[in-house]
C-alpha atoms as a PDB file:
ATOM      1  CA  UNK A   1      21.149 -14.114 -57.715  1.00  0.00           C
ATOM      2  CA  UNK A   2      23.369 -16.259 -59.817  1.00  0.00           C
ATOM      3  CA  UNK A   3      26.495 -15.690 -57.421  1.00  0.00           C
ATOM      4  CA  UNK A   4      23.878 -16.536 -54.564  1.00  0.00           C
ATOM      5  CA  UNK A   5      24.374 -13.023 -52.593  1.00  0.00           C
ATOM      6  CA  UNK A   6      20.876 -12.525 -52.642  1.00  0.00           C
ATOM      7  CA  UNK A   7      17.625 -14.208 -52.278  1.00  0.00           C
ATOM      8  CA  UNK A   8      15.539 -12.338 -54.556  1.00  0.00           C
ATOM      9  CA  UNK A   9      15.091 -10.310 -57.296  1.00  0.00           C
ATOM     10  CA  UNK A  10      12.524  -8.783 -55.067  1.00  0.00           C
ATOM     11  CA  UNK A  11       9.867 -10.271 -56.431  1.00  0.00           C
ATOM     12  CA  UNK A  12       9.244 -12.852 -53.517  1.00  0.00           C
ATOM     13  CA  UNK A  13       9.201  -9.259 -51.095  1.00  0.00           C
ATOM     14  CA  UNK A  14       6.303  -7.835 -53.721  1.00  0.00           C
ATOM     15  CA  UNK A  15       4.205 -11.242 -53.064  1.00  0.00           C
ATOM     16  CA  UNK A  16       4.874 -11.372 -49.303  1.00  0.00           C
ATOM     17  CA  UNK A  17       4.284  -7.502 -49.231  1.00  0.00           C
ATOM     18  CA  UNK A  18       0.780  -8.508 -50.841  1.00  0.00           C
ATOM     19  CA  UNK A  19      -0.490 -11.045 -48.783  1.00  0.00           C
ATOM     20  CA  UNK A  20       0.384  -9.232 -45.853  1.00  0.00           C
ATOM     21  CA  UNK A  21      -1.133  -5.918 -46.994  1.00  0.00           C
ATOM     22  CA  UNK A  22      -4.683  -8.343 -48.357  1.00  0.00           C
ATOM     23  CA  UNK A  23      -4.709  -9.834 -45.028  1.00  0.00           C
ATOM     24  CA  UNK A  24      -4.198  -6.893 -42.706  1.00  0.00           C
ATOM     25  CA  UNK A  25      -6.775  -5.050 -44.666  1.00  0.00           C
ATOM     26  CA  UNK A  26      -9.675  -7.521 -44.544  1.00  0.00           C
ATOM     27  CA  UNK A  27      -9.093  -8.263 -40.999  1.00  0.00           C
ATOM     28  CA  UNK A  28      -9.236  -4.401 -39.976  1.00  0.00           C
ATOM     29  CA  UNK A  29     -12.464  -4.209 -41.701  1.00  0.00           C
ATOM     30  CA  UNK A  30     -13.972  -7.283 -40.574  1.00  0.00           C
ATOM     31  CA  UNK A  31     -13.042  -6.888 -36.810  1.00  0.00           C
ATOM     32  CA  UNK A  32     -13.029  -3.066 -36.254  1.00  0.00           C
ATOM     33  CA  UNK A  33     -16.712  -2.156 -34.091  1.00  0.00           C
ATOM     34  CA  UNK A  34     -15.500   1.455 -34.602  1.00  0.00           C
ATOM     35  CA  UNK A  35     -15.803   1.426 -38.681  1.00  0.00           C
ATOM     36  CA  UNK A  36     -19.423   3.291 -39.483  1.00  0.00           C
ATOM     37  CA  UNK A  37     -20.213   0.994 -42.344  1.00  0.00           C
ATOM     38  CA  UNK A  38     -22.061  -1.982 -41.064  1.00  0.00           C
ATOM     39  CA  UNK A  39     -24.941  -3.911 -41.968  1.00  0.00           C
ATOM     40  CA  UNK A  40     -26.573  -6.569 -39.570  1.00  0.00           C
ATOM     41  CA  UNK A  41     -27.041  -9.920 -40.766  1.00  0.00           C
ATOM     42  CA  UNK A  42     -29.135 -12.735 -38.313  1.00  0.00           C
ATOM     43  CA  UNK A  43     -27.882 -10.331 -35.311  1.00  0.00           C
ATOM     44  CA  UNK A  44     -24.354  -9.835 -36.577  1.00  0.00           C
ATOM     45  CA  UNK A  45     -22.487  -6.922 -37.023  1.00  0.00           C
ATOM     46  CA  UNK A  46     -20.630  -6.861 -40.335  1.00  0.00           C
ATOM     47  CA  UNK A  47     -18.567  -4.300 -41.268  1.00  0.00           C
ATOM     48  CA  UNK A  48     -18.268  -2.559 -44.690  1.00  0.00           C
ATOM     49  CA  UNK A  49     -15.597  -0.696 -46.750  1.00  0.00           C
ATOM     50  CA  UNK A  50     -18.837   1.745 -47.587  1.00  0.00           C
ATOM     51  CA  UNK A  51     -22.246   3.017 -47.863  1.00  0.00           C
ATOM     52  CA  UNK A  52     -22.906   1.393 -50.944  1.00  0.00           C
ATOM     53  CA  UNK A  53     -22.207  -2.124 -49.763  1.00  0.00           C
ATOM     54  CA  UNK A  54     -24.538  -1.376 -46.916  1.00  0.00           C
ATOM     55  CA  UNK A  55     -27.245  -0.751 -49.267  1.00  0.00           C
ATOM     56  CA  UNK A  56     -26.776  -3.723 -51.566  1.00  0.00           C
ATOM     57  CA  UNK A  57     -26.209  -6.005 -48.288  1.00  0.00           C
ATOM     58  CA  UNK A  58     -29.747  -4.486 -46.955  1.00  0.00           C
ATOM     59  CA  UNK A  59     -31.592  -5.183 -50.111  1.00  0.00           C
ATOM     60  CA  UNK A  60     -29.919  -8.961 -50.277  1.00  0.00           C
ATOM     61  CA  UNK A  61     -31.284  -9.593 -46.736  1.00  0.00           C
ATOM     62  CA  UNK A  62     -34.755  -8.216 -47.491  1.00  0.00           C
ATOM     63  CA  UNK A  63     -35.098 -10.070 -50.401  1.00  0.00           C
ATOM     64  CA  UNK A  64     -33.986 -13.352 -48.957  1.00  0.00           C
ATOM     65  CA  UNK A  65     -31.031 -13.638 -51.321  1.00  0.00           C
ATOM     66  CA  UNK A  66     -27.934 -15.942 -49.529  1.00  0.00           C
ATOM     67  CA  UNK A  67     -25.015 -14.077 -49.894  1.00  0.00           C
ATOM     68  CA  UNK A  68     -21.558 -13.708 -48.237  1.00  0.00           C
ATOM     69  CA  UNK A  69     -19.914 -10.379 -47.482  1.00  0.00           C
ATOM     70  CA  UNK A  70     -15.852 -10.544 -49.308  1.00  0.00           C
ATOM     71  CA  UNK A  71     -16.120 -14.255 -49.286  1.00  0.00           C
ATOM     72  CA  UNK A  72     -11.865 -14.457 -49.922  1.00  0.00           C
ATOM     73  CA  UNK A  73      -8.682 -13.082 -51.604  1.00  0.00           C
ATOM     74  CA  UNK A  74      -7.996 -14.531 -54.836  1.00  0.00           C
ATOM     75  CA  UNK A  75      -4.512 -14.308 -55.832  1.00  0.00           C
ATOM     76  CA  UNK A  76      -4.692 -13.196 -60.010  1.00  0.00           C
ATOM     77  CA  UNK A  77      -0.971 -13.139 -60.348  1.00  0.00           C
ATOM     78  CA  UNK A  78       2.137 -12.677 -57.831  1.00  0.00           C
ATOM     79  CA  UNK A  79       1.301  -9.340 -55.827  1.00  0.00           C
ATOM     80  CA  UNK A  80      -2.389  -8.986 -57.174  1.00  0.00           C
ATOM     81  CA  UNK A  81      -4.876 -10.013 -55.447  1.00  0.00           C
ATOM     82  CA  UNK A  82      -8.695  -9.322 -56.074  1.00  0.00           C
ATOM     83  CA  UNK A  83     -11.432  -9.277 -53.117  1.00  0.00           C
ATOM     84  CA  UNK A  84     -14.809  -9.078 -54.573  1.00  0.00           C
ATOM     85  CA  UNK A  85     -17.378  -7.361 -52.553  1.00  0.00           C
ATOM     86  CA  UNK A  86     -20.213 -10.224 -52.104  1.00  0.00           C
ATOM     87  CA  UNK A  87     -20.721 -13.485 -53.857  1.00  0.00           C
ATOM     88  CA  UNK A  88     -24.263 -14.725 -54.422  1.00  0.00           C
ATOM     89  CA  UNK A  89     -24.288 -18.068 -53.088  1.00  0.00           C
ATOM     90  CA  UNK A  90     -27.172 -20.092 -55.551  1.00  0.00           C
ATOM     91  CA  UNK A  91     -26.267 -17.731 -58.693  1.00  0.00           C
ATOM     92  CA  UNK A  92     -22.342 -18.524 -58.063  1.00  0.00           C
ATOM     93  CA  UNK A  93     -21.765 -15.230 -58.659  1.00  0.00           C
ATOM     94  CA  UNK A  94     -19.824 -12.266 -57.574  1.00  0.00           C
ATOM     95  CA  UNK A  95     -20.728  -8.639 -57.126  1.00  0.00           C
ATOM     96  CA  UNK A  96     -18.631  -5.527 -57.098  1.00  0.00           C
ATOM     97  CA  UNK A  97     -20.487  -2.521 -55.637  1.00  0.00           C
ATOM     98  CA  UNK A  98     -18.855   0.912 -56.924  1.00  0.00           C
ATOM     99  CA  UNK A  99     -20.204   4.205 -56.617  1.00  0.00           C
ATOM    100  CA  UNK A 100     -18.263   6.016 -58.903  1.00  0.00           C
ATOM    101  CA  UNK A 101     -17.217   4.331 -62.200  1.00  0.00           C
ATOM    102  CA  UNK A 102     -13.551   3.272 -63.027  1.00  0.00           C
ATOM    103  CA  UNK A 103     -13.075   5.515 -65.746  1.00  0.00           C
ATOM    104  CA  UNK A 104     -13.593   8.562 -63.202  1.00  0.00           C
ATOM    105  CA  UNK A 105     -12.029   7.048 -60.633  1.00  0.00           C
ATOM    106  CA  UNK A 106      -9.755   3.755 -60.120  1.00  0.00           C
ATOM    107  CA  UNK A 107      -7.339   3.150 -57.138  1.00  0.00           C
ATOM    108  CA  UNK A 108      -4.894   0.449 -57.207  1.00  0.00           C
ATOM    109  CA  UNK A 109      -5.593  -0.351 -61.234  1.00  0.00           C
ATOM    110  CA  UNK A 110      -8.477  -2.223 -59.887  1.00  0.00           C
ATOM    111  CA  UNK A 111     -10.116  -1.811 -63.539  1.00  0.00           C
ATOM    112  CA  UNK A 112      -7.425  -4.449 -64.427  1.00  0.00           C
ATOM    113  CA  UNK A 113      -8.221  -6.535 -61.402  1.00  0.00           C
ATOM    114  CA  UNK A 114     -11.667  -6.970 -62.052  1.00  0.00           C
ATOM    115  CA  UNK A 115     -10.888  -8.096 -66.244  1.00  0.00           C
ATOM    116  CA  UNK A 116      -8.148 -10.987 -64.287  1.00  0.00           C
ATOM    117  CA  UNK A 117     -10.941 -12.255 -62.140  1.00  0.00           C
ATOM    118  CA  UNK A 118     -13.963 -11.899 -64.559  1.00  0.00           C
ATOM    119  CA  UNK A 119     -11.156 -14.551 -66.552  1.00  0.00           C
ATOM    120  CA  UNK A 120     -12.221 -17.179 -64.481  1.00  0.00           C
ATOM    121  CA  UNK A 121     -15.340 -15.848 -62.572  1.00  0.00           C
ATOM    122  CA  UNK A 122     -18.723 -14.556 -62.876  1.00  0.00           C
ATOM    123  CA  UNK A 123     -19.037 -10.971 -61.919  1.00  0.00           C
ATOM    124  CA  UNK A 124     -21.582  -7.968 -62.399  1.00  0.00           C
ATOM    125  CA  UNK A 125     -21.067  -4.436 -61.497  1.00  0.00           C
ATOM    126  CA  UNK A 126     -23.282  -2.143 -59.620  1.00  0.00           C
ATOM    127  CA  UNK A 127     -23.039   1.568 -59.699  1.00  0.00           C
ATOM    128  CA  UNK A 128     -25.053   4.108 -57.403  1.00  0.00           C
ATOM    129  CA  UNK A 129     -27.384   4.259 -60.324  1.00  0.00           C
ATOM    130  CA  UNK A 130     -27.918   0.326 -60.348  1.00  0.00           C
ATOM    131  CA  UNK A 131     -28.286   0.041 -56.676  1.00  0.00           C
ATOM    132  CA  UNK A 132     -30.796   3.322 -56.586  1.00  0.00           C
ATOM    133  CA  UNK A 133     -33.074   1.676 -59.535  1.00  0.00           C
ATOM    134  CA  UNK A 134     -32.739  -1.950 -58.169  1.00  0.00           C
ATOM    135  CA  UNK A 135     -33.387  -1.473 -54.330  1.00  0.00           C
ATOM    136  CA  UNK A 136     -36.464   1.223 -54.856  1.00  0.00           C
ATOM    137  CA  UNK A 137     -34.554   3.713 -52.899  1.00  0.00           C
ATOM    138  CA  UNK A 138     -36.558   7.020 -51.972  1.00  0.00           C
ATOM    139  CA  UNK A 139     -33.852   9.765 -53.398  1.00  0.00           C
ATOM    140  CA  UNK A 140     -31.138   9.411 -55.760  1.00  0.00           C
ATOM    141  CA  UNK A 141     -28.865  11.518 -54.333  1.00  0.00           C
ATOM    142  CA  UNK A 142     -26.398   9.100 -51.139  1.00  0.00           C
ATOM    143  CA  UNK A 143     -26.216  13.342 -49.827  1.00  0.00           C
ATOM    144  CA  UNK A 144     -29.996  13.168 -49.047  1.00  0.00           C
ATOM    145  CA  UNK A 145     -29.677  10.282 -46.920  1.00  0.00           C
ATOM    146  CA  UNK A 146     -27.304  11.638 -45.044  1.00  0.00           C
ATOM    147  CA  UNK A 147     -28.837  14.838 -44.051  1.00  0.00           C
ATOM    148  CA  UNK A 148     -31.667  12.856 -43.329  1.00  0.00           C
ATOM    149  CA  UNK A 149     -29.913  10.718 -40.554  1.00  0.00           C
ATOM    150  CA  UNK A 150     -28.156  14.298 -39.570  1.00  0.00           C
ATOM    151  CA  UNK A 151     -31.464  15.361 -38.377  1.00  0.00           C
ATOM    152  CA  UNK A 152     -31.987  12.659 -36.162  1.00  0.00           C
ATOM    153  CA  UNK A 153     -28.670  12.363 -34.889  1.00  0.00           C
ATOM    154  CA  UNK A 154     -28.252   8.833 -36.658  1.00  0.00           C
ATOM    155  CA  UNK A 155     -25.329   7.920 -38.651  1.00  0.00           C
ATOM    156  CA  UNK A 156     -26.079   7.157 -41.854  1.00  0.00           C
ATOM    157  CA  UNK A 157     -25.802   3.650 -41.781  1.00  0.00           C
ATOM    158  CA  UNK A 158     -27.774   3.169 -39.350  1.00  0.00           C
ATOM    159  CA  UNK A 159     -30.614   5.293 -41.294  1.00  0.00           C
ATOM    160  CA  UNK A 160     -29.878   2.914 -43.840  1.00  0.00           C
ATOM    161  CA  UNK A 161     -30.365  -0.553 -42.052  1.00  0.00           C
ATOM    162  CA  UNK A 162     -32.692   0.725 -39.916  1.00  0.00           C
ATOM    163  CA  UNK A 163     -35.299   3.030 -41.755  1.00  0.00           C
ATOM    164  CA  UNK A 164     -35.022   1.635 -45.073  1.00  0.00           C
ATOM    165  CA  UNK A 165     -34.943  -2.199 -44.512  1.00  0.00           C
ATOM    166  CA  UNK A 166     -36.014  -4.935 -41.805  1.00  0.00           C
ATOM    167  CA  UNK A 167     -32.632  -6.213 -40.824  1.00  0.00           C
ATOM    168  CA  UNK A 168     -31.988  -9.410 -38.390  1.00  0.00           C
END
């Protein structure tokens, strides 16, 4: 660096390497028609990263709550980034949705994620428990569900958005 040989000390690759990987993510979710994980919202198709986000999404649009689905990236520090799952638009809030806690299970550190953003943000976590309680669902176990839409021949999803809630 000092002799000017090279550019970097590589971090300036780990940031570019993150925006990159952040963008190319959110804009194979958002555009793939093939990903099962969808809710509809006012006749649009949006897709999700899972079933648990459909869920919440379903029970935001049947209670009239304004919401947007992974609203943007927020940088935290050079290569992290943070994309919370919904944002409440007249609370000003965000919402992770998590089926399995981070102490059992937590990819990519994002335990430490969420304590950067909460820094600066307002943001509540919902496990399978939270969403089963708050949206009045019929079974606790996500399994039952999906042998129900087995039966008949529905994805799950689908099942979801379409037996459980009005969607439009």
């Amino acid at each position: 660096l000092l002799r000017y040989e090279i550019p970097s000390c590589g971090c300036y690759a780990r940031e570019m390497s993150s925006i990159r990987m952040c963008e190319n993510i959110l804009s194979h979710f958002k555009s793939n028609r093939n990903k099962s994980w969808y809710f509809k919202k006012h006749g649009k198709i949006i897709n999700c990263r899972s079933g648990y986000e459909v869920i919440y999404a379903n029970h935001l649009i049947l209670n009239n709550i304004e919401f947007e689905y992974e609203p943007e990236i927020f940088k935290l520090k050079n290569a992290k980034r943070y994309t919370p799952d919904f944002y409440l638009v007249k609370e000003d809030k965000y919402i992770e949705i998590k089926g399995i806690p981070y102490d059992v299970i937590d990819v990519n550190d994002q335990k430490h994620s969420v304590e950067l953003f909460r820094n600066n943000h307002k943001l509540d976590i919902y496990y399978w428990e939270d969403l089963w309680g708050m949206c009045n669902l019929p079974y606790k176990s996500y399994g039952n569900y999906k042998v129900r839409a087995d039966r008949i021949g529905i994805s799950i999803e689908d099942y979801l958005g379409k037996l459980l809630y009005l969607t439009y």
